[in-house]
C-alpha atoms as a PDB file:
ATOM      1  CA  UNK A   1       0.000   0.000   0.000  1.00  0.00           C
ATOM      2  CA  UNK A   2       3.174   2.065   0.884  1.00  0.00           C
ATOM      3  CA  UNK A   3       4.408   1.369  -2.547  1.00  0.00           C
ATOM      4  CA  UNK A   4       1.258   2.685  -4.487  1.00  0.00           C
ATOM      5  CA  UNK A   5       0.881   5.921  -2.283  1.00  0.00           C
ATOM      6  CA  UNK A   6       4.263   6.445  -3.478  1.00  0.00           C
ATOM      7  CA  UNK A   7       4.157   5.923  -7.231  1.00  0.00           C
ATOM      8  CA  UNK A   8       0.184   7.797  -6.525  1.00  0.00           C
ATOM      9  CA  UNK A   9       2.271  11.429  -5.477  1.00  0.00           C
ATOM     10  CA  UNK A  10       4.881  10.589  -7.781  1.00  0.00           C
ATOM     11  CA  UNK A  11       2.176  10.750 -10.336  1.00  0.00           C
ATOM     12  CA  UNK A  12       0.645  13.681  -9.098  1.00  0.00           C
ATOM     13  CA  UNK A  13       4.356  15.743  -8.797  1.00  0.00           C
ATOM     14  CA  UNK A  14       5.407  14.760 -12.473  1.00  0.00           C
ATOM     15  CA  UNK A  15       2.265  16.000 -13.689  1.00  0.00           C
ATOM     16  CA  UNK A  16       2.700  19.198 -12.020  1.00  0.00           C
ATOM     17  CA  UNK A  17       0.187  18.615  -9.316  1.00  0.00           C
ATOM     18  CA  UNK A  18       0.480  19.465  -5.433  1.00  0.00           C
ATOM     19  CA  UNK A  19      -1.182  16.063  -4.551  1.00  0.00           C
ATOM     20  CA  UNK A  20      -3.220  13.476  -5.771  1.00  0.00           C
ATOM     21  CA  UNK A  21      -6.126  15.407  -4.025  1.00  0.00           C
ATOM     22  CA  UNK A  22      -5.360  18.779  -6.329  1.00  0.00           C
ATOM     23  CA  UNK A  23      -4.852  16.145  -9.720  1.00  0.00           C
ATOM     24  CA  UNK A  24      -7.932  14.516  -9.114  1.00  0.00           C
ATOM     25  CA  UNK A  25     -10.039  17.639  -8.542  1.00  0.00           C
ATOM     26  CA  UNK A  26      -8.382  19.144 -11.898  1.00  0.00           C
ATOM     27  CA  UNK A  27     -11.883  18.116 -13.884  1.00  0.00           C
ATOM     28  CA  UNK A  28     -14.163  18.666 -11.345  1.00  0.00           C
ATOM     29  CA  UNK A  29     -16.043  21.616 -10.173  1.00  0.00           C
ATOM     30  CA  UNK A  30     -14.476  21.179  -7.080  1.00  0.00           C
ATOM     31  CA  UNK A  31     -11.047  22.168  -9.117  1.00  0.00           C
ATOM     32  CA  UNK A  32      -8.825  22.324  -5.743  1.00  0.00           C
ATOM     33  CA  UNK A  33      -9.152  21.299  -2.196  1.00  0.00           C
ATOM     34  CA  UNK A  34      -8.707  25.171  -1.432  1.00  0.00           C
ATOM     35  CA  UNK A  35     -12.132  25.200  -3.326  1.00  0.00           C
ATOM     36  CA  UNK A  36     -14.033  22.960  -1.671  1.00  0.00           C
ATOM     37  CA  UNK A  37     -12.581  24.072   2.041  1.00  0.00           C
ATOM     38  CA  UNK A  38     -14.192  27.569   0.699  1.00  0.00           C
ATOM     39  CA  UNK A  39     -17.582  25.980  -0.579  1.00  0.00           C
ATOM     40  CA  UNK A  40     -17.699  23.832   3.050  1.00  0.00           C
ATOM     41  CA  UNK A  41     -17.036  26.669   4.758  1.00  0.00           C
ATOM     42  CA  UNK A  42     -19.874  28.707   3.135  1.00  0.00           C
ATOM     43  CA  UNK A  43     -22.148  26.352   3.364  1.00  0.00           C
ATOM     44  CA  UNK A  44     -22.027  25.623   6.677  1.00  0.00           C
ATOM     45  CA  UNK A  45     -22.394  29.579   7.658  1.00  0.00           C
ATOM     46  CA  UNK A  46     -25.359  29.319   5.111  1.00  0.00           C
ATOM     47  CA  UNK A  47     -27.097  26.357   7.098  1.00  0.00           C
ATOM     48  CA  UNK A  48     -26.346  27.823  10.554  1.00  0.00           C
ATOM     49  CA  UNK A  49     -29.569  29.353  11.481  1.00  0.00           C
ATOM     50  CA  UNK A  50     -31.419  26.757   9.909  1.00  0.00           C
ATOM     51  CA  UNK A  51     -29.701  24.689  12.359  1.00  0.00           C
ATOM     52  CA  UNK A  52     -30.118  26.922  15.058  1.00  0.00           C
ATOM     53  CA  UNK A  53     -33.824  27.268  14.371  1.00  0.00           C
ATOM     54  CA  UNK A  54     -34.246  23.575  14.393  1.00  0.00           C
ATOM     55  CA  UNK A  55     -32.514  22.925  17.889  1.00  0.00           C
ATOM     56  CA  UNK A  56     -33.850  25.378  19.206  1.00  0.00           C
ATOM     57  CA  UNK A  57     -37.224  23.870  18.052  1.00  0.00           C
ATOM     58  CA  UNK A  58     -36.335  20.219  18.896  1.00  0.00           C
ATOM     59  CA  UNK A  59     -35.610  22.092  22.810  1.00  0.00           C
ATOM     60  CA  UNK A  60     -38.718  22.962  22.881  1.00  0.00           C
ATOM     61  CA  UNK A  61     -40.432  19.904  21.739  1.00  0.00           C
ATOM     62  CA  UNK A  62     -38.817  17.535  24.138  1.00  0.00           C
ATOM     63  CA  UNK A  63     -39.594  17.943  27.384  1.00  0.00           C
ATOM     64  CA  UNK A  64     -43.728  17.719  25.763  1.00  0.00           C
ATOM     65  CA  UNK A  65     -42.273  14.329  24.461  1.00  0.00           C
ATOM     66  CA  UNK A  66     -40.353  12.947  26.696  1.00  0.00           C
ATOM     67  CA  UNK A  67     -43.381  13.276  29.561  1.00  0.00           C
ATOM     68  CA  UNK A  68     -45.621  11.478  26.980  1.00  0.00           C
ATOM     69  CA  UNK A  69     -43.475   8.877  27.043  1.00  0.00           C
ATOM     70  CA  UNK A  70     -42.670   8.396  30.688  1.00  0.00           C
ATOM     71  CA  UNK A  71     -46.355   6.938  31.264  1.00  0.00           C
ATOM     72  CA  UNK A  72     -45.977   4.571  28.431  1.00  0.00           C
ATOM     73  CA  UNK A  73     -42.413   3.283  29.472  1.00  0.00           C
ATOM     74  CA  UNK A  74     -43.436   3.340  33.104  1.00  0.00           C
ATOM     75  CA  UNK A  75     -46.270   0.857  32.188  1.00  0.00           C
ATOM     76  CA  UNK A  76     -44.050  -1.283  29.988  1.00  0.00           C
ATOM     77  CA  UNK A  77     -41.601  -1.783  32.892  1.00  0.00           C
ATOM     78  CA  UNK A  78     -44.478  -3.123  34.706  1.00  0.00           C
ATOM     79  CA  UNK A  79     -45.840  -5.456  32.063  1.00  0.00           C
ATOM     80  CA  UNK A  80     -42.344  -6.596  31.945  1.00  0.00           C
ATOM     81  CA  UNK A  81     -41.524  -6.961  35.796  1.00  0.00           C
ATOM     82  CA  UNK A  82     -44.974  -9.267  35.419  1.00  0.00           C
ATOM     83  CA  UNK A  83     -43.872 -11.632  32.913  1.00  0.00           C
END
């Protein structure tokens, strides 16, 4: 495995590449690893108050849940103390 990373970046440097990473982008629209650091990076400041508005939801939703469930469960541990 050694052996083929080696001949992989020897590929890459011959062929005027960086790394393998930056040679395999080369036809993509991803076209460097700089590029898609950027394109990660503004996505996830995109998606932050979406994410924020959904914990924030989620917060509110489970304590409503959770004490729905506590009957259920409580009356499950019964049935199952039973058996």
């Amino acid at each position: 495995l050694d052996a083929l990373r080696s001949v992989r970046d020897a590929i890459s440097a011959f062929q005027g590449f960086p790394s393998p990473a930056h040679r395999a982008w080369v036809d993509t629209s991803a076209r460097s690893p700089a590029a898609v650091a950027s394109f990660l990076k503004d996505m996830a400041a995109a998606l932050q108050p979406m994410a924020e508005a959904e914990a924030e939801h989620l917060r509110a939703w489970l304590p409503a849940a959770v004490s729905s469930l506590a009957p259920r469960a409580e009356q499950q541990h019964k049935q199952q103390q039973q058996q």
